[in-house]
C-alpha atoms as a PDB file:
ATOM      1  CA  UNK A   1     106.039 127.467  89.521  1.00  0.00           C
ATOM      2  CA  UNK A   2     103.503 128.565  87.431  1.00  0.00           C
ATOM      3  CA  UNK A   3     100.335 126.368  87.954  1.00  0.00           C
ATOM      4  CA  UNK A   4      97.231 126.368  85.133  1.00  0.00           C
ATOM      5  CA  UNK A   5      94.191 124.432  86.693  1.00  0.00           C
ATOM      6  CA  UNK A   6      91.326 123.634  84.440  1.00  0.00           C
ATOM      7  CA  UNK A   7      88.232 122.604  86.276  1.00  0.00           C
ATOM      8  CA  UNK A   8      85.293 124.083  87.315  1.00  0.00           C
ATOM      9  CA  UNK A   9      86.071 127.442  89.463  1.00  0.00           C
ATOM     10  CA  UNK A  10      84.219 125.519  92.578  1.00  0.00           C
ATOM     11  CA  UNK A  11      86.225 122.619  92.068  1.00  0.00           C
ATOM     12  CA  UNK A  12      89.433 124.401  91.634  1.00  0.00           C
ATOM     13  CA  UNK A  13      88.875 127.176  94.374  1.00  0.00           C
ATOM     14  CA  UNK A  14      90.308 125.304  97.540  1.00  0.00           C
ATOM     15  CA  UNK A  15      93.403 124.324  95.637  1.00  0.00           C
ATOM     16  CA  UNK A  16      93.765 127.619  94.077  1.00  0.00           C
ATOM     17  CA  UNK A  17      93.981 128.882  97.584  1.00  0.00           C
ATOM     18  CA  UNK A  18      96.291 125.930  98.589  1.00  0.00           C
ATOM     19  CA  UNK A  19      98.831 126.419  96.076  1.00  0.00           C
ATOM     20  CA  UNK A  20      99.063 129.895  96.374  1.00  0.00           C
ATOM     21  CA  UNK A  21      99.987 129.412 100.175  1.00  0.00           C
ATOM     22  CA  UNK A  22     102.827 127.482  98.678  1.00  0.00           C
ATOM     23  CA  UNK A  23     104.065 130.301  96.593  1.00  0.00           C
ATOM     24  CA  UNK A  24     102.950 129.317  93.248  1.00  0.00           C
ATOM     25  CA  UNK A  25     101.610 131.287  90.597  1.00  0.00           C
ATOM     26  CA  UNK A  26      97.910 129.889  89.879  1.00  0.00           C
ATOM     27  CA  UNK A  27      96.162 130.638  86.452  1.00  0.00           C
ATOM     28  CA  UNK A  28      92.603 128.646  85.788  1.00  0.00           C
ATOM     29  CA  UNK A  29      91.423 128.071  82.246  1.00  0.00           C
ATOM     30  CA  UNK A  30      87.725 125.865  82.915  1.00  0.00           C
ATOM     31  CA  UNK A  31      87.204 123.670  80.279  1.00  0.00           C
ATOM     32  CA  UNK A  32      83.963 122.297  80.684  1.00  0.00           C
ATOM     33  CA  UNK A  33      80.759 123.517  81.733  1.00  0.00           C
ATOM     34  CA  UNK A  34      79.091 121.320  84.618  1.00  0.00           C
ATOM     35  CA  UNK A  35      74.790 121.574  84.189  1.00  0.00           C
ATOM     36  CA  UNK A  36      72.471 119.192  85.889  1.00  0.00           C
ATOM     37  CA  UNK A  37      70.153 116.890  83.844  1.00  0.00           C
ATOM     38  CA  UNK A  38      67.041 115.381  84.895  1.00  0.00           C
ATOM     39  CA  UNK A  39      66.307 112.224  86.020  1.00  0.00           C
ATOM     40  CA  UNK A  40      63.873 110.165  86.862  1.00  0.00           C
ATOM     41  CA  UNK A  41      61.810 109.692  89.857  1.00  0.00           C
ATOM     42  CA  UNK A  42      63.869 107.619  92.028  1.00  0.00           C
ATOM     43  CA  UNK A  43      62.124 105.184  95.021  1.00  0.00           C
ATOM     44  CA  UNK A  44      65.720 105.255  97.178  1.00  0.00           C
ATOM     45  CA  UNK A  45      64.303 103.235  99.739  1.00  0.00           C
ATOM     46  CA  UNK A  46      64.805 100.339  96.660  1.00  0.00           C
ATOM     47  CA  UNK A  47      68.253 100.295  97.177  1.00  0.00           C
ATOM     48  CA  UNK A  48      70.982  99.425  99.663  1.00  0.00           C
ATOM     49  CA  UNK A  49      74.054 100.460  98.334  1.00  0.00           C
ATOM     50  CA  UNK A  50      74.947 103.798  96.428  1.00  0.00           C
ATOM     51  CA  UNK A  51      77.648 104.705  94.110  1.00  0.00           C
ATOM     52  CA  UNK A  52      79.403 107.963  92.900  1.00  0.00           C
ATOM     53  CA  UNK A  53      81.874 108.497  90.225  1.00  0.00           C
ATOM     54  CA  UNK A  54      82.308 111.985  90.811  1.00  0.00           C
ATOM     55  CA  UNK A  55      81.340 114.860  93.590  1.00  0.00           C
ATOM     56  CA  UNK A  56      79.260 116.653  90.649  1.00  0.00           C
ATOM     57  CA  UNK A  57      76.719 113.214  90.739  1.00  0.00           C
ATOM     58  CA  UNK A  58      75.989 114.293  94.666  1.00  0.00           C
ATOM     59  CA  UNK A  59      76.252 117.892  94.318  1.00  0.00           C
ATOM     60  CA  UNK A  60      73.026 117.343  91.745  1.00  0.00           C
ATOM     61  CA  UNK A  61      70.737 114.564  93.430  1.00  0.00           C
ATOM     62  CA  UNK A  62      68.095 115.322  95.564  1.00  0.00           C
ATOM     63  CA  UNK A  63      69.626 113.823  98.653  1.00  0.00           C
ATOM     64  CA  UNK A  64      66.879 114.872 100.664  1.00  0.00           C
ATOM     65  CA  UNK A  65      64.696 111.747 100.642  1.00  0.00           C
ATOM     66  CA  UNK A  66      68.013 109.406 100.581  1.00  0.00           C
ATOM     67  CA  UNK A  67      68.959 107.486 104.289  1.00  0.00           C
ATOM     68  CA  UNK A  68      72.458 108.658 104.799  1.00  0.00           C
ATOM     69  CA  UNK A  69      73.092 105.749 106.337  1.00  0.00           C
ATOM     70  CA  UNK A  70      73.074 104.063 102.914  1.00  0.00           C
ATOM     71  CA  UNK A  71      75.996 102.207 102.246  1.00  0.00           C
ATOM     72  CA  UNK A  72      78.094 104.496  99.949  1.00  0.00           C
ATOM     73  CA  UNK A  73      81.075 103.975  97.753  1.00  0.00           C
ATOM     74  CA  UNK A  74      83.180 106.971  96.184  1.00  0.00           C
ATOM     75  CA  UNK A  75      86.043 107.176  93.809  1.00  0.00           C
ATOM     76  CA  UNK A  76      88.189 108.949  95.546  1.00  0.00           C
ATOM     77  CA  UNK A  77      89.107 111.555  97.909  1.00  0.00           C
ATOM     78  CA  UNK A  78      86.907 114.548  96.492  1.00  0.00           C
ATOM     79  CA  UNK A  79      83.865 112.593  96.058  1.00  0.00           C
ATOM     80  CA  UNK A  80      84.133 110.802  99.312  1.00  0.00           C
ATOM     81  CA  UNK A  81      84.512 114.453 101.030  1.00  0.00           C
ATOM     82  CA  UNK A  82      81.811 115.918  99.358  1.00  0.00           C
ATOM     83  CA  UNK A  83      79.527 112.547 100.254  1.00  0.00           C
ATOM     84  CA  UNK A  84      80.797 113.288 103.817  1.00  0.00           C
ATOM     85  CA  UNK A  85      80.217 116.897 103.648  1.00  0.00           C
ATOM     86  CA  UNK A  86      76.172 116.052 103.121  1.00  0.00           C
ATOM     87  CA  UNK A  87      75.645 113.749 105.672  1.00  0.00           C
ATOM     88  CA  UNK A  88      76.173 109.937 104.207  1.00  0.00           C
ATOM     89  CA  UNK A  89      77.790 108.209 107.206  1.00  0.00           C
ATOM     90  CA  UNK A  90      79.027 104.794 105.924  1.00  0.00           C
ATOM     91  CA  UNK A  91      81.353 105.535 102.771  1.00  0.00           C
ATOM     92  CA  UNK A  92      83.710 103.689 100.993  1.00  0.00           C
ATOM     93  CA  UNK A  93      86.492 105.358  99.045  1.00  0.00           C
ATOM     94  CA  UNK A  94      88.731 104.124  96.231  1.00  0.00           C
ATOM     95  CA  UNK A  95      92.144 105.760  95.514  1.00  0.00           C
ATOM     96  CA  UNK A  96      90.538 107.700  92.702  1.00  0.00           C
ATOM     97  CA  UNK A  97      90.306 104.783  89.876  1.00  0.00           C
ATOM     98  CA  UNK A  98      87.193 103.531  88.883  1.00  0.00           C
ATOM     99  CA  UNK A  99      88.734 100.074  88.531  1.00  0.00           C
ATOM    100  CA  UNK A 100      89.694 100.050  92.108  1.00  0.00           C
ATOM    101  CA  UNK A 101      86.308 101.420  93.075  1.00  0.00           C
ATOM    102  CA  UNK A 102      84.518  98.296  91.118  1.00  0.00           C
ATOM    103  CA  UNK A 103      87.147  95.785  93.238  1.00  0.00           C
ATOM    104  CA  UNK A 104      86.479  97.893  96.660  1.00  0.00           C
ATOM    105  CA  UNK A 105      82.484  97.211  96.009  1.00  0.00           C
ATOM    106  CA  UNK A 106      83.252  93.151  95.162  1.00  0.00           C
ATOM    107  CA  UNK A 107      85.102  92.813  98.433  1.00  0.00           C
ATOM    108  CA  UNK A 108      82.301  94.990 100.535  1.00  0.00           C
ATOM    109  CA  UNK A 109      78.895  94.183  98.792  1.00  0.00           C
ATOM    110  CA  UNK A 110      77.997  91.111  97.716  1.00  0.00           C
ATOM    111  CA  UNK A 111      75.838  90.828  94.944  1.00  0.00           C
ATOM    112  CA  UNK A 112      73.048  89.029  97.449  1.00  0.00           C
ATOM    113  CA  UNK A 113      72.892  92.044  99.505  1.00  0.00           C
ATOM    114  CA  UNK A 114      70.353  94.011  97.466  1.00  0.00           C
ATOM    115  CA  UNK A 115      70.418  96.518  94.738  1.00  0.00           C
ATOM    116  CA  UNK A 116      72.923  99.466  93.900  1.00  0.00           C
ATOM    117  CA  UNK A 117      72.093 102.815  92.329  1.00  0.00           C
ATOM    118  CA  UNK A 118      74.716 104.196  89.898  1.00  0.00           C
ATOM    119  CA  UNK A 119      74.572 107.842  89.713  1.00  0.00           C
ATOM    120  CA  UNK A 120      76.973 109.420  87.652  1.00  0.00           C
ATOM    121  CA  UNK A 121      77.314 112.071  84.343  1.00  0.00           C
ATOM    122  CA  UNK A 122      75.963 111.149  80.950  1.00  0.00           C
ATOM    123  CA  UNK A 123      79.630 110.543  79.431  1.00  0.00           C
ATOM    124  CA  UNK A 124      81.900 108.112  81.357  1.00  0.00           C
ATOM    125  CA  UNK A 125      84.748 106.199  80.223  1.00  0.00           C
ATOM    126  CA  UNK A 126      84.134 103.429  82.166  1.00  0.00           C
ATOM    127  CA  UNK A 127      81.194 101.697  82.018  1.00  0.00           C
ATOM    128  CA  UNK A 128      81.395 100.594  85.661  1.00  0.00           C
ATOM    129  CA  UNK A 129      77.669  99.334  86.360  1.00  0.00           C
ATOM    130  CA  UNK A 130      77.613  96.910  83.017  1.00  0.00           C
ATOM    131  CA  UNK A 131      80.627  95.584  84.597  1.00  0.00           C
ATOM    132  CA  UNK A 132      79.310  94.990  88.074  1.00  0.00           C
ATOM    133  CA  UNK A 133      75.959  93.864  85.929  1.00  0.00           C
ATOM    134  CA  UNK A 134      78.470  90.787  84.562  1.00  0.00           C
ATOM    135  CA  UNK A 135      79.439  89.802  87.798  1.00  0.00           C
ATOM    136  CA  UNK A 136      75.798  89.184  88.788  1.00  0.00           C
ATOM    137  CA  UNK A 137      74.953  92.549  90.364  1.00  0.00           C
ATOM    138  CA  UNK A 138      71.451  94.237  89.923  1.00  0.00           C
ATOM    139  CA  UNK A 139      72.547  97.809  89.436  1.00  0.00           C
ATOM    140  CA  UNK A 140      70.802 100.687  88.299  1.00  0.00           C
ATOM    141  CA  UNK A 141      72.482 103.852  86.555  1.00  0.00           C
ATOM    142  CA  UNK A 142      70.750 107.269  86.530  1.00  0.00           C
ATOM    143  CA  UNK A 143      72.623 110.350  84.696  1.00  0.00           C
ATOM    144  CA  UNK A 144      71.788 113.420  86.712  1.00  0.00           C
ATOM    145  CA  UNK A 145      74.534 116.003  85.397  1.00  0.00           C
ATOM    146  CA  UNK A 146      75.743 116.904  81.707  1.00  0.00           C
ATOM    147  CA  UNK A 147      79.269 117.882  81.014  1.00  0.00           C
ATOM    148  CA  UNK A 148      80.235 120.030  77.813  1.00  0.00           C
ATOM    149  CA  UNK A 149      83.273 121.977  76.518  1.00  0.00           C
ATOM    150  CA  UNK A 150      83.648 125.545  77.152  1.00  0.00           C
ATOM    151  CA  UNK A 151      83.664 126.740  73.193  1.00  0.00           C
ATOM    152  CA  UNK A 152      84.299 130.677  74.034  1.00  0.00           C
ATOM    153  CA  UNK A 153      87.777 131.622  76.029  1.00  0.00           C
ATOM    154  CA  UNK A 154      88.886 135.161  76.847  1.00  0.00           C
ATOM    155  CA  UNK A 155      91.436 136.091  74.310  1.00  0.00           C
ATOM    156  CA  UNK A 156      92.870 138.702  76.855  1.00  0.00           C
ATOM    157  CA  UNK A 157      93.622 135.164  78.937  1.00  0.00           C
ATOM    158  CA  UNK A 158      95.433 133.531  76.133  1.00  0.00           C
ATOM    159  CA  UNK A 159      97.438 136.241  75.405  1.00  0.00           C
ATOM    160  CA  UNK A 160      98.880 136.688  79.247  1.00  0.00           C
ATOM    161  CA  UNK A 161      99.262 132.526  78.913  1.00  0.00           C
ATOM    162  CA  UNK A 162     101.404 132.689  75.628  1.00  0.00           C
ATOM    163  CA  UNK A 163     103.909 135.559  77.979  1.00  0.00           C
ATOM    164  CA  UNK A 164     104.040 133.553  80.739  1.00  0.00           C
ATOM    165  CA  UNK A 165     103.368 129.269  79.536  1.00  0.00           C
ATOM    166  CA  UNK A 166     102.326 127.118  82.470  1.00  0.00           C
ATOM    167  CA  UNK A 167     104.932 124.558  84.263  1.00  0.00           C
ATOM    168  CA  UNK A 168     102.198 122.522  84.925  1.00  0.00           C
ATOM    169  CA  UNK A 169      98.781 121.929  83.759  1.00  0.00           C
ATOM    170  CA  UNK A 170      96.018 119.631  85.401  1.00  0.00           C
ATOM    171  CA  UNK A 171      93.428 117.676  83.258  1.00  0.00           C
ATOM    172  CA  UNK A 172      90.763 115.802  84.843  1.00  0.00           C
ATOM    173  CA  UNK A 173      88.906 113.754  82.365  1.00  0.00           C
ATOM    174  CA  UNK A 174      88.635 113.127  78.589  1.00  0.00           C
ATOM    175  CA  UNK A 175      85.965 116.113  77.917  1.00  0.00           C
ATOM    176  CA  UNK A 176      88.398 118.343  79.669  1.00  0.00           C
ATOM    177  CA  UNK A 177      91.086 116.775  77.133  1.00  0.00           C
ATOM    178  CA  UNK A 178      89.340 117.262  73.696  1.00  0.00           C
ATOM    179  CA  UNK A 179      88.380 120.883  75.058  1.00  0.00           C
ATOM    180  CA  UNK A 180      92.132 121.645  75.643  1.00  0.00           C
ATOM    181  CA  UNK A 181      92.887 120.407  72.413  1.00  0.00           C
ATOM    182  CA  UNK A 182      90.617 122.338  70.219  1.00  0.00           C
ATOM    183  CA  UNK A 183      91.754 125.569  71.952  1.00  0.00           C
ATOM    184  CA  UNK A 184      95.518 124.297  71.493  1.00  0.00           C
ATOM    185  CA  UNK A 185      94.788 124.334  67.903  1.00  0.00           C
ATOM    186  CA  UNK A 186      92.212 127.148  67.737  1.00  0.00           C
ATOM    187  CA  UNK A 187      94.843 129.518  68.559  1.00  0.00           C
ATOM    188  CA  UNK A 188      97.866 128.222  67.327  1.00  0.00           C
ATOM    189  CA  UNK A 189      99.283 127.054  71.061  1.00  0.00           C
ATOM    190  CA  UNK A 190     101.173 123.986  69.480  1.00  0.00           C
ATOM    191  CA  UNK A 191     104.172 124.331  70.188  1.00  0.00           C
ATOM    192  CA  UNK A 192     104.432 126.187  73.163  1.00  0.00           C
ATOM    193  CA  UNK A 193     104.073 123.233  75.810  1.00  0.00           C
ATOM    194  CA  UNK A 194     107.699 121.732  75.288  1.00  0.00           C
ATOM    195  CA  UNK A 195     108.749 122.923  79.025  1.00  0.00           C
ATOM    196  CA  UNK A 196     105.593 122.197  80.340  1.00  0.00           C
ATOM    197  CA  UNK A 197     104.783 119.299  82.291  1.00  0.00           C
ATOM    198  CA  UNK A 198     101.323 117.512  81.975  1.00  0.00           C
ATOM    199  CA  UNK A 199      99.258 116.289  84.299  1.00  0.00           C
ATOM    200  CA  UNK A 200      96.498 114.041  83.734  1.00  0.00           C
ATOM    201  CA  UNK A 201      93.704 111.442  85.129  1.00  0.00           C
ATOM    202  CA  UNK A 202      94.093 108.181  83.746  1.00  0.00           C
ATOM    203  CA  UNK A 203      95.581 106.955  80.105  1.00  0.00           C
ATOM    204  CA  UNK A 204      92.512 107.461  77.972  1.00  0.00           C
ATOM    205  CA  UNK A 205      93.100 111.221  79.029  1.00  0.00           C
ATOM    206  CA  UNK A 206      96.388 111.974  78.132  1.00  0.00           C
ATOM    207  CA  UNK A 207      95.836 110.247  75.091  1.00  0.00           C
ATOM    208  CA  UNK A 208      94.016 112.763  74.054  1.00  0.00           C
ATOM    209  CA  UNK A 209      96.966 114.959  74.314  1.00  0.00           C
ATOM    210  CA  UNK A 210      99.475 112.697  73.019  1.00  0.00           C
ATOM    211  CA  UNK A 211      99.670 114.718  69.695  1.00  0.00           C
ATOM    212  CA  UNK A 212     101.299 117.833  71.569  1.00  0.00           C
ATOM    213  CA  UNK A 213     105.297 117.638  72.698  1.00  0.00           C
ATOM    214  CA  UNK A 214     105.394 118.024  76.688  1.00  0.00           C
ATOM    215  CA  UNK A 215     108.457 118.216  78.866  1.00  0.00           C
ATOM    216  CA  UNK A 216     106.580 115.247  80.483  1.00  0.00           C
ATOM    217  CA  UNK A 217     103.320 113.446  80.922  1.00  0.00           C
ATOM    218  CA  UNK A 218     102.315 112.184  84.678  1.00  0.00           C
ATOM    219  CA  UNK A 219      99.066 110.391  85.617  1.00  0.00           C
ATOM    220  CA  UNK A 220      97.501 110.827  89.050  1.00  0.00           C
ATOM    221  CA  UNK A 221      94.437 110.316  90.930  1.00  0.00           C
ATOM    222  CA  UNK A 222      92.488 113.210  92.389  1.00  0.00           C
ATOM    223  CA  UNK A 223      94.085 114.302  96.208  1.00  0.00           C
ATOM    224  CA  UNK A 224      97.713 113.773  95.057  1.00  0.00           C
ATOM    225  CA  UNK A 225      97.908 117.013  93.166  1.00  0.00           C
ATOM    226  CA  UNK A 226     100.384 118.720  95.757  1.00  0.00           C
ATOM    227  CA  UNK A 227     102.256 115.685  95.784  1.00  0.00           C
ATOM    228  CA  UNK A 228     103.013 116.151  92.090  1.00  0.00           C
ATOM    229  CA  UNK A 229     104.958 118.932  92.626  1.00  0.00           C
ATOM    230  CA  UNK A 230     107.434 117.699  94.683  1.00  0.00           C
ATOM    231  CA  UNK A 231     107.760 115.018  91.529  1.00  0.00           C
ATOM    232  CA  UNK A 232     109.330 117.949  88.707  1.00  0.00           C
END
């Protein structure tokens, strides 16, 4: 199969890799470009719990003056490895849903047991600490990465793409959705998905996509991507 993956090339790499292995024809198309954004100074010794939506909120904090033995809760499978990966040692993970991960810190940290830092990117889609917040948790958010669409694409790219159309195509968040819309319409892609199957994180993201006929539209959480293909 023909396989387009759209995140960040060091996001993307390790699958790229894996589903080559397999036998599968790998194209990547980034969407979105991943920068840091400061923050401010942060006392962590304040806080006894910590929380990532994403592996891009550790990959840009200063971890340095954090105790790794921090209770830690994580999305899902990428974020949790990437926690592991720099030295935090007592992690919870969530299947990859944010409203799993808010259950998964009810059951493990009570609201008595202190305060929990929220670090995450400056657009999310769900606004997981105002909900902890309303069940009586004292929870701080800081926004220490930005995340904005790739406007410029190689046109040599698109052309190969319009030869040879994807039987699959990964989206990972709503940014990455709008993105892949514009250039959809930017160069007259419309109607070139109908055999293609799409595959995308959560509802709000396919949404975005809704407009455009696919062969078929499957949600997933991040770590079941090779699972997927056993689903066509």
């Amino acid at each position: 199969m023909h396989i387009l993956l759209t995140r960040p090339l060091e996001d993307s790499y390790g699958m790229i890799l894996k589903f080559q292995s397999l036998g599968h024809d790998v194209s990547h198309l980034p969407l979105i470009n991943i920068e840091s954004k400061k923050y401010e100074s942060i006392d962590f010794s304040d806080f006894n719990g910590i929380i990532f939506t994403s592996a891009n909120a550790i990959k840009f904090l200063n971890l340095k003056l954090i105790d790794k033995k921090i209770i830690c809760f994580c999305v899902g499978s990428a974020t949790e490895k990437k926690a592991k990966n720099n030295g935090f040692q007592n992690i919870f993970c969530a299947d990859g849903n944010v409203n799993n991960l808010k259950e998964l810190i009810l059951q493990n940290f009570n609201s008595s047991d202190g305060k929990l830092l929220y670090v995450s990117g400056e657009i999310i889609s769900n606004k997981l600490d105002q909900r902890l917040i309303s069940e009586g948790y004292n929870v701080k958010r800081i926004i220490n990465y930005t995340a904005s669409p790739v406007e410029k694409f190689n046109d040599e790219f698109i052309k190969k793409l319009k030869l040879k159309m994807p039987d699959i195509v990964f989206i990972y968040s709503q940014n990455s959705a709008f993105s892949f819309l514009n250039l959809i319409k930017n160069y007259q892609l419309e109607n070139l998905w109908m055999n293609c199957n799409l595959m995308c994180i959560g509802d709000k993201t396919s949404a975005v996509l809704n407009e455009i006929k696919w062969k078929k539209i499957f949600l997933f959480n991040p770590g079941e991507e090779e699972f997927l293909l056993y689903k066509i």
